[in-house]
Protein backbone atom coordinates (compact mmCIF):
# COMPACT_ATOMS: atom_id res chain seq x y z
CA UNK A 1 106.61 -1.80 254.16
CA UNK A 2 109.22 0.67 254.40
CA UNK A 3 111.75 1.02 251.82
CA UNK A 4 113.38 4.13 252.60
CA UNK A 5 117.07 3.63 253.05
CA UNK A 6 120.22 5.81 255.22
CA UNK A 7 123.02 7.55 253.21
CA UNK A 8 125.45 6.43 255.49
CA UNK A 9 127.52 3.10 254.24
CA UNK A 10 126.06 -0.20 255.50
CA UNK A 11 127.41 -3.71 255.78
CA UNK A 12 126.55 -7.15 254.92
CA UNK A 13 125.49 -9.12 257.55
CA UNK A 14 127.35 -12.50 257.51
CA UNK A 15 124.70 -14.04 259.00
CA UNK A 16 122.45 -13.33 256.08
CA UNK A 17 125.19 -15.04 253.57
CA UNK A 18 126.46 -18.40 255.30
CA UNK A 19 124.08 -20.82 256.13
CA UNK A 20 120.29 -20.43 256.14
CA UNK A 21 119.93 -23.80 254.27
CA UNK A 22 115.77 -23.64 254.56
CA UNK A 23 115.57 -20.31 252.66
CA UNK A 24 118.05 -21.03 250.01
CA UNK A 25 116.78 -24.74 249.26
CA UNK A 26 113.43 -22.81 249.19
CA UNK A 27 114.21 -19.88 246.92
CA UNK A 28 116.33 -22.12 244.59
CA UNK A 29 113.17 -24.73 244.13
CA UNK A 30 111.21 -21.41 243.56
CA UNK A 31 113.53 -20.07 240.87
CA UNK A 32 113.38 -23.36 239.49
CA UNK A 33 110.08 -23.66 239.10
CA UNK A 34 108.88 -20.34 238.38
CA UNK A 35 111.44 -19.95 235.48
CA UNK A 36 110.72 -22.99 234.04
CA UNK A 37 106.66 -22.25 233.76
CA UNK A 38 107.67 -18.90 232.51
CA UNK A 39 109.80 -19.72 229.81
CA UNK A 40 107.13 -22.37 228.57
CA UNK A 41 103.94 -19.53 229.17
CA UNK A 42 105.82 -16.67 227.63
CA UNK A 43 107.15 -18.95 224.74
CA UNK A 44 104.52 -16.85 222.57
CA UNK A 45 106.03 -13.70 223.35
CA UNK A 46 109.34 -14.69 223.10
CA UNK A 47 108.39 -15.44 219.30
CA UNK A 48 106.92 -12.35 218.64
CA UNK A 49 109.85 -10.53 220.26
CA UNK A 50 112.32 -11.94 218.09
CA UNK A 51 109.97 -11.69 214.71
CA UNK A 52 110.43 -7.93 215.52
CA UNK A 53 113.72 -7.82 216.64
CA UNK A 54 115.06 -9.78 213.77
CA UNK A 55 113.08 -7.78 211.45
CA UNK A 56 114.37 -4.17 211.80
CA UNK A 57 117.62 -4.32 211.47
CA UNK A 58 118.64 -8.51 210.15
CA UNK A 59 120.73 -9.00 213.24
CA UNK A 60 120.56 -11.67 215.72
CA UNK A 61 118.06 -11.73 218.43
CA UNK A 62 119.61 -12.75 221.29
CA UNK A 63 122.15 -10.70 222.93
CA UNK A 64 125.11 -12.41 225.12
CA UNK A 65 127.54 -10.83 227.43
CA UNK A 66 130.14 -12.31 230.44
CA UNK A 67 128.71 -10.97 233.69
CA UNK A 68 130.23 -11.10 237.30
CA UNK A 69 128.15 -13.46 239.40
CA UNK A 70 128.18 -14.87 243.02
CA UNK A 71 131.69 -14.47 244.51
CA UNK A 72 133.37 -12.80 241.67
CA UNK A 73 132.51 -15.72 238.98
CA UNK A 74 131.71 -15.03 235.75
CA UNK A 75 129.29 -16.18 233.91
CA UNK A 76 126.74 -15.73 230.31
CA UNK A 77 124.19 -13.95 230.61
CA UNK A 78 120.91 -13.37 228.14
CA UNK A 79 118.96 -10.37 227.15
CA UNK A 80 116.93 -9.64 223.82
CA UNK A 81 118.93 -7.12 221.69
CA UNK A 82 117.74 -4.07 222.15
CA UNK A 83 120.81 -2.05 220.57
CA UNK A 84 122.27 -2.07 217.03
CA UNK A 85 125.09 -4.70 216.49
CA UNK A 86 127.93 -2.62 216.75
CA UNK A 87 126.67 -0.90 220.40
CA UNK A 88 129.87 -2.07 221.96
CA UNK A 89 132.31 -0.72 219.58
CA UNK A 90 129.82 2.79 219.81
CA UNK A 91 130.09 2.98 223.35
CA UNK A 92 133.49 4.58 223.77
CA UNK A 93 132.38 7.31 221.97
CA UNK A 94 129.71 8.13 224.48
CA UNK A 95 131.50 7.44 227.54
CA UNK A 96 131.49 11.08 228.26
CA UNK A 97 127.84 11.56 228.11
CA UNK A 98 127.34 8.95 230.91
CA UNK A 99 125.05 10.44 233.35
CA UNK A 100 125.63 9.30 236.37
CA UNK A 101 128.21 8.51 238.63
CA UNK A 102 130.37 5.27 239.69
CA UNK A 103 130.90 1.81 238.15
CA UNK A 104 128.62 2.00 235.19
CA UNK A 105 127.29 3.86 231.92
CA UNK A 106 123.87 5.21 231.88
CA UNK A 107 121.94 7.57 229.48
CA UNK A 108 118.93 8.92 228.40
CA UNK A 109 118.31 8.78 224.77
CA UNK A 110 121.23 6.32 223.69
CA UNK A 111 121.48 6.42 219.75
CA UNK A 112 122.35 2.99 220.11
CA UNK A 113 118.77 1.74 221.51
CA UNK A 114 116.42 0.47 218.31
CA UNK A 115 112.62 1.52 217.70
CA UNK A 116 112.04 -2.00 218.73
CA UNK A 117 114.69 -1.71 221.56
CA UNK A 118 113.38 1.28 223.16
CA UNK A 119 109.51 -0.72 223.47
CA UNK A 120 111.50 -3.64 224.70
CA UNK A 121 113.71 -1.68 227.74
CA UNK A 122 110.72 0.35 228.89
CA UNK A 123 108.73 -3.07 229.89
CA UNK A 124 112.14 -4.91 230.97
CA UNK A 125 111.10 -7.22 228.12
CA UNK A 126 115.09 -7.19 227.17
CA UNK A 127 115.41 -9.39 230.37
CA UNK A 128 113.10 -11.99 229.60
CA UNK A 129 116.06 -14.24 228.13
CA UNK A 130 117.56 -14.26 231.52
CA UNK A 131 115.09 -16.30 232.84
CA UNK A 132 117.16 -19.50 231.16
CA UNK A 133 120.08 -18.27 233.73
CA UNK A 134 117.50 -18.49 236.48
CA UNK A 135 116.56 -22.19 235.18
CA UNK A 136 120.60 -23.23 235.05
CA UNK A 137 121.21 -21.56 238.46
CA UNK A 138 123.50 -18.97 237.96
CA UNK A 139 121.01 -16.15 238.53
CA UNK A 140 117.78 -15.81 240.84
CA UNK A 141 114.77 -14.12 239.98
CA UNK A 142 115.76 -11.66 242.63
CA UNK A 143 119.11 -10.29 243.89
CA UNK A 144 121.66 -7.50 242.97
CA UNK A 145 121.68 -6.71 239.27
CA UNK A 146 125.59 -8.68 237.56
CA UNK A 147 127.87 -5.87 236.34
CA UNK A 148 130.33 -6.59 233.73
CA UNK A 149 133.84 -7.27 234.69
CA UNK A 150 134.83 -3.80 233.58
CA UNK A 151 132.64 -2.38 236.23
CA UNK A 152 133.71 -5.27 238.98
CA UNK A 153 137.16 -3.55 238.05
CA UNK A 154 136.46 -0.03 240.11
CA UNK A 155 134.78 -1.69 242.86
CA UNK A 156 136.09 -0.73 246.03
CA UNK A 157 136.13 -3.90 248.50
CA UNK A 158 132.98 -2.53 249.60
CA UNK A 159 131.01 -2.25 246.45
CA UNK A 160 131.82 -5.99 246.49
CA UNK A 161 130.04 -6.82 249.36
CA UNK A 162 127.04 -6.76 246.14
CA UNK A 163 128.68 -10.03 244.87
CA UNK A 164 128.15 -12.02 247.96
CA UNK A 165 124.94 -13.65 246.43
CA UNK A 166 123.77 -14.90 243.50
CA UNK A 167 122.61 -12.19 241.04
CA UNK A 168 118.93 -11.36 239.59
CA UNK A 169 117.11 -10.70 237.09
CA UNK A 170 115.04 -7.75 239.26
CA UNK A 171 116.05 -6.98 242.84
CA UNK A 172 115.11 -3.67 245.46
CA UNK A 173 117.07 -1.39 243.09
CA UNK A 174 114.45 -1.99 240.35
CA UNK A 175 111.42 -2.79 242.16
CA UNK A 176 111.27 0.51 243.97
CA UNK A 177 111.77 2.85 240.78
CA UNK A 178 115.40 4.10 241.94
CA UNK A 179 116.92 3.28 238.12
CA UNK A 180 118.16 6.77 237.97
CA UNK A 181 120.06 6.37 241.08
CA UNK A 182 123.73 6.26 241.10
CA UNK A 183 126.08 3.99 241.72
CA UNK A 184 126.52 4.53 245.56
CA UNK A 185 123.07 4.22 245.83
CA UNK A 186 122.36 0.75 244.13
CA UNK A 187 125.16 -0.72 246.05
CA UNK A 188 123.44 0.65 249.74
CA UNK A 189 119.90 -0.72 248.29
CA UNK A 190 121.64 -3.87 247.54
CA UNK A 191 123.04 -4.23 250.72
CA UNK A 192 120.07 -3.46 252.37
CA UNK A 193 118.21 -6.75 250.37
CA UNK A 194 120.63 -9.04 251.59
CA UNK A 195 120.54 -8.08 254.95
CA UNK A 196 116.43 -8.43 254.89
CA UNK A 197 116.44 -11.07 252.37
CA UNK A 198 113.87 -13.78 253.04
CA UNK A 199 111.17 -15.00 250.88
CA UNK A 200 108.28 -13.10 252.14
CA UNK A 201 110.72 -10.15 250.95
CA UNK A 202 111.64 -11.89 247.51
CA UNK A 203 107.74 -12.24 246.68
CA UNK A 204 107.24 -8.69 247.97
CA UNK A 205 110.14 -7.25 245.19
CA UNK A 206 108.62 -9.78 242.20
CA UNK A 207 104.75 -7.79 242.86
CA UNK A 208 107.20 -4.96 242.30
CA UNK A 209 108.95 -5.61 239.93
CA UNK A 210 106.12 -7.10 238.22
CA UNK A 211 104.08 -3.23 238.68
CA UNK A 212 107.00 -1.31 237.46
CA UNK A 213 107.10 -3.82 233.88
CA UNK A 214 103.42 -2.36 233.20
CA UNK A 215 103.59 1.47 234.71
CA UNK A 216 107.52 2.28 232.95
CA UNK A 217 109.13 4.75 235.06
CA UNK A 218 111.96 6.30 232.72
CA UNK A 219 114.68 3.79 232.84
CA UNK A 220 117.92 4.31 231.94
CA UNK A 221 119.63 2.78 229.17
CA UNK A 222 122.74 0.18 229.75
């Protein structure tokens, strides 16, 4: 299967966002499903996640944020804490080492990342939590990763075409080891899974993604 995609800007095919009733009563049921017998399987891990988490540094495990979801809604969103409590207030002091370009901060080496943190971002074990969003319905296990409403802010009416669908917890972006990309980039590779969305295609991206959790490829940190 090809994944290579053009430099030159694509669009959203409207087509691939209204209607199709079959394939999104199908891929909802999945999500469903698949996030609910996850959350009970991993249940384990989950515990010895936040044993670890909790243990290095006394904060709280879970870590919550307002993301921008399916036509420009916000929502909650859950990760394990991989940073120290205070990355937030931190992060204006590194703005300027953001490495690459567009709507979003990402760096190699972030001071901010714990021991515990670093193990847990270079397995995608951080998004693990987000699997309850999945369950509630305001993510999918695949689809364009949800910025943060400061990012949604610089978005150019075309980076928005990204928010025409409900976000995931992996999509193309991650599944084909383009993390380093820039911004430009993960918008066209979004783009280009909505227009070929379909569940074949979904399955295809959640072998991916699942390949990339055990072989890390140098992600960047967020």
């Amino acid at each position: 299967m090809d994944m290579g995609y053009s430099s030159s800007p694509a669009y959203v095919k409207q087509s691939k966002v209204k209607g199709r009733p079959l394939y999104h009563g199908i891929k909802r049921l999945f999500d469903f499903l698949a996030s609910l017998v996850a959350l009970i399987l991993l249940s384990p891990l989950f515990l010895w996640l936040a044993i670890k988490i909790h243990g290095e540094d006394d904060g709280p495990v879970f870590y919550s944020q307002i993301r921008i979801g399916k036509d420009e809604k916000p929502f909650r969103i859950y990760k394990f804490r991989s940073m120290v409590v205070n990355a937030e207030m931190l992060k204006k002091d590194l703005l300027e080492q953001n490495e690459v370009e567009g709507a979003m901060f990402k760096m190699h080496d972030d001071p901010r990342i714990t021991k515990i943190g670093k193990f847990i971002r270079a397995h995608s074990l951080d998004e693990l939590p987000q699997l309850w969003n999945v369950l509630i319905g305001n993510m999918s296990l695949v689809g364009p990763r949800p910025p943060l409403p400061t990012e949604v802010e610089q978005y150019t009416d075309y980076d928005k075409q990204r928010l025409l669908v409900k976000p995931g917890c992996s999509g193309l972006w991650q599944a084909t080891s383009r993390n380093a990309a820039d911004f430009a980039d993960m918008v066209q590779l979004d783009i280009e899974y909505i227009n070929r969305s379909g569940v074949f295609f979904d399955l295809w991206i959640i072998i991916k993604t699942i390949g990339v959790i055990f072989h890390p490829n140098g992600m960047y940190e967020e």
